[in-house]
C-alpha atoms as a PDB file:
ATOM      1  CA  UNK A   1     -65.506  21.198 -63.601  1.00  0.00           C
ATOM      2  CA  UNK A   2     -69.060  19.909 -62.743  1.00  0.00           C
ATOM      3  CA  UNK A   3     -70.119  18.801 -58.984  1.00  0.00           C
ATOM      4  CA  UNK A   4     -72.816  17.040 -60.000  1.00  0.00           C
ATOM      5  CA  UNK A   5     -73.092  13.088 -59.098  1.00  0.00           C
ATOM      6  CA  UNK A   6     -72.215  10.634 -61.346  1.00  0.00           C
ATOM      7  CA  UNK A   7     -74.696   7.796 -62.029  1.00  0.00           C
ATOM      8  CA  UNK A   8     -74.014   4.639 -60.513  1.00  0.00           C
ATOM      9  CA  UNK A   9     -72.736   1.756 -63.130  1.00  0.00           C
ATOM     10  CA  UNK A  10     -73.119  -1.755 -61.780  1.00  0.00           C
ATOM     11  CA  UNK A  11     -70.476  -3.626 -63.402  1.00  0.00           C
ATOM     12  CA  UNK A  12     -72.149  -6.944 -65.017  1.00  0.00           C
ATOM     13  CA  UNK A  13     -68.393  -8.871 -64.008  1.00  0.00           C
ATOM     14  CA  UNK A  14     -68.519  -7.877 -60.225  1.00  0.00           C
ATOM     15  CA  UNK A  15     -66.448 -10.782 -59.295  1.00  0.00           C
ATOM     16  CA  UNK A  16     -63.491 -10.145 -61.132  1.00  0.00           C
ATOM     17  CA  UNK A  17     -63.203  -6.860 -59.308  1.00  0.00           C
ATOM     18  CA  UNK A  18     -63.987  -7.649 -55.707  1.00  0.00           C
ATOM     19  CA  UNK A  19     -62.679 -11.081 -55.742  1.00  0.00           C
ATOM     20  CA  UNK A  20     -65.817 -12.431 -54.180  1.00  0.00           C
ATOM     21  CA  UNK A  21     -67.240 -15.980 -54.867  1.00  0.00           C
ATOM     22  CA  UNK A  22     -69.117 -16.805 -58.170  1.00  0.00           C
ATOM     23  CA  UNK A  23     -72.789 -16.509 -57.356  1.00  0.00           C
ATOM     24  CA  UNK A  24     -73.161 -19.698 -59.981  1.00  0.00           C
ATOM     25  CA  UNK A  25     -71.286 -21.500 -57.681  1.00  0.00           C
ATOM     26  CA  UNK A  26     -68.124 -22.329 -59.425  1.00  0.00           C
ATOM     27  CA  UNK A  27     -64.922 -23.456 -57.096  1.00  0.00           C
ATOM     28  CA  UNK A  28     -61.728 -22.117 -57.006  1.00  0.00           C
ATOM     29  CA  UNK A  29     -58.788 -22.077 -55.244  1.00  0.00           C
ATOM     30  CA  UNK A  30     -59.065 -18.561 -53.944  1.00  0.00           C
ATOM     31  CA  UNK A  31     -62.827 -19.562 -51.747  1.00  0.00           C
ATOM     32  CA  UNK A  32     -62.141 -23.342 -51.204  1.00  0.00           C
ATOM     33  CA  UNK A  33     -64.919 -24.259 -48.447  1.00  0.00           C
ATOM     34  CA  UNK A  34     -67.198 -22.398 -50.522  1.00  0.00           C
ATOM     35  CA  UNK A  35     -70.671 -23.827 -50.811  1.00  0.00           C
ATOM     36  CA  UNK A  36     -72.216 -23.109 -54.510  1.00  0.00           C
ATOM     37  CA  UNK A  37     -74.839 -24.619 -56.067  1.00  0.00           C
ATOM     38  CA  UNK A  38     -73.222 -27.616 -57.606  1.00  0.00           C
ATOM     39  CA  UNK A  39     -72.430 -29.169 -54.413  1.00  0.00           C
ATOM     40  CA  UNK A  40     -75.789 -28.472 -52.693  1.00  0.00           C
ATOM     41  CA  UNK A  41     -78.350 -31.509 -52.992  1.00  0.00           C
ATOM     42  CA  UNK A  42     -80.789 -32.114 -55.910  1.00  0.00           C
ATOM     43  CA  UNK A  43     -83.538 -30.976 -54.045  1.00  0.00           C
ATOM     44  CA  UNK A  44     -85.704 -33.407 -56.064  1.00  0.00           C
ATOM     45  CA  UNK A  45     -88.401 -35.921 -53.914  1.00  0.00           C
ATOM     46  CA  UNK A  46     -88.955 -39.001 -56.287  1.00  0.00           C
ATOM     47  CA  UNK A  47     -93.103 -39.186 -57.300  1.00  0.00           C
ATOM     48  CA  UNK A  48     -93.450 -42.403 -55.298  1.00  0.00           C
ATOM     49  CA  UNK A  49     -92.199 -41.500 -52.243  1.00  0.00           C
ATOM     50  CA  UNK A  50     -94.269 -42.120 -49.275  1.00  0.00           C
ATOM     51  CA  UNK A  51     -94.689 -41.409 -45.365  1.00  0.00           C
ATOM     52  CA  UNK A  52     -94.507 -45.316 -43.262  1.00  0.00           C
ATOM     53  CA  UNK A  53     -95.591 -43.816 -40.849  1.00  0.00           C
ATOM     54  CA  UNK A  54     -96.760 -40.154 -39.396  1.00  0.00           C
ATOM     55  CA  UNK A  55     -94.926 -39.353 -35.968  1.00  0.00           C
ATOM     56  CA  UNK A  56     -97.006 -35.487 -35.509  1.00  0.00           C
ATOM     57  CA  UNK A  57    -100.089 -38.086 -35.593  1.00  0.00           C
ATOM     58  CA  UNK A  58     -98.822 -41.238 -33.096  1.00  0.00           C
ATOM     59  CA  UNK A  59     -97.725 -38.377 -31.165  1.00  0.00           C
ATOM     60  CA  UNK A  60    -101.128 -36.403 -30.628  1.00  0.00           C
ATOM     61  CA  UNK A  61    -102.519 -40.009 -29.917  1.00  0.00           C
ATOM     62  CA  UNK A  62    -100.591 -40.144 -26.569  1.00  0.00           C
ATOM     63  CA  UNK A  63    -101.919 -40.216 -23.714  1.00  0.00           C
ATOM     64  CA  UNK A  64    -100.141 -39.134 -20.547  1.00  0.00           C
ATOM     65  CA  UNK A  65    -100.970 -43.014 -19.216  1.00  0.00           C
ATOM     66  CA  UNK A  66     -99.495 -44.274 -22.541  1.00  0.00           C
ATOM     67  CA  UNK A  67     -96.648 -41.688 -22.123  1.00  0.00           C
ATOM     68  CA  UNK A  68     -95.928 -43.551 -18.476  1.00  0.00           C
ATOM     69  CA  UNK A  69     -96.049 -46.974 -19.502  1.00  0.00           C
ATOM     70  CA  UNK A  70     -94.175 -46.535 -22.685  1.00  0.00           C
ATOM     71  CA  UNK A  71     -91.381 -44.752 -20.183  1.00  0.00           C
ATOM     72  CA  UNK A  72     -91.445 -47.567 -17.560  1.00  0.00           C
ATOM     73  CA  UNK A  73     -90.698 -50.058 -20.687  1.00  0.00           C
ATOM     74  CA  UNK A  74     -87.986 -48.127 -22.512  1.00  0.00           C
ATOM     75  CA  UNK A  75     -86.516 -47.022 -18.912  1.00  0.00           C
ATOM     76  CA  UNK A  76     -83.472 -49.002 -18.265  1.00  0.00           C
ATOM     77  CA  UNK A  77     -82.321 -48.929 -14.494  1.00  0.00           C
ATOM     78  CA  UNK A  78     -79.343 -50.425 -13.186  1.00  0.00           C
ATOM     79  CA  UNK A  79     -79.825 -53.585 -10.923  1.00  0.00           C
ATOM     80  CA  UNK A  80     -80.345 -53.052  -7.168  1.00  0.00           C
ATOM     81  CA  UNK A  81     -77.712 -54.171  -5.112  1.00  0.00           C
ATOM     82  CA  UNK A  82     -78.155 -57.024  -2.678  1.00  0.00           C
ATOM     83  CA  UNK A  83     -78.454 -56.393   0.676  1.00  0.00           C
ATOM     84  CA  UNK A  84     -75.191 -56.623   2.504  1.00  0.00           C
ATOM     85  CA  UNK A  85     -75.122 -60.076   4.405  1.00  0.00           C
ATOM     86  CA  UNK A  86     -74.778 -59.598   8.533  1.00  0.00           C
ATOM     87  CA  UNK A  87     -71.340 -60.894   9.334  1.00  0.00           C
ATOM     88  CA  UNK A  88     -71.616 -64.298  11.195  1.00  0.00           C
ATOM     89  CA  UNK A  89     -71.563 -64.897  14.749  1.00  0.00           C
ATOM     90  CA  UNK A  90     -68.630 -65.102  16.376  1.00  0.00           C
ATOM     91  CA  UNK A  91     -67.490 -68.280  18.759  1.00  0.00           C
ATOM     92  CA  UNK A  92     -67.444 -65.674  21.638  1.00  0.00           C
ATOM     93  CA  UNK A  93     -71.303 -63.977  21.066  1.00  0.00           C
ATOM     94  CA  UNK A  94     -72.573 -67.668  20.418  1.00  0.00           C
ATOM     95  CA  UNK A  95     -71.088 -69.131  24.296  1.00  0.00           C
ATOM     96  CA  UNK A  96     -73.331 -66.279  25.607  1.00  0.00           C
END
């Protein structure tokens, strides 16, 4: 009877013996909300796709002034309210 260490064998069907997910992504019943690569997006940007507009830029071109009046147009306040009316004189106060 030998000691010595046995070399490790990595198993090419891992899955079948730890029950883990399929790293190609395949769903079954036993890992339902798994994620694999099927249902991840295309990843794909179509050649003629193209910025309107570049926010990092508009947004280095700010000024804090610009910053304050842009504010002080988006800013929506709620109406003041009026000032209460004085009550009117009574019939007493105005034989006085």
């Amino acid at each position: 009877m030998s000691d010595a260490p046995k070399p490790f064998l990595h198993r090419p069907n891992r899955q079948h013996i730890t029950k883990e997910p399929d790293p190609a992504g395949r769903w079954s019943t036993q890992f339902p909300d798994m994620i694999g690569y099927t249902s991840q997006g295309g990843g794909k940007v179509p050649a003629d796709f193209g910025w309107n507009t570049n926010p990092k830029q508009w947004q280095e071109e700010m000024t804090p002034e610009t910053l304050a009046a842009r504010y002080a147009e988006l800013r929506v306040t709620p109406p003041k309210p009026l000032a209460p009316a004085l009550p009117a004189p009574s019939a007493d106060a105005a034989k006085k």
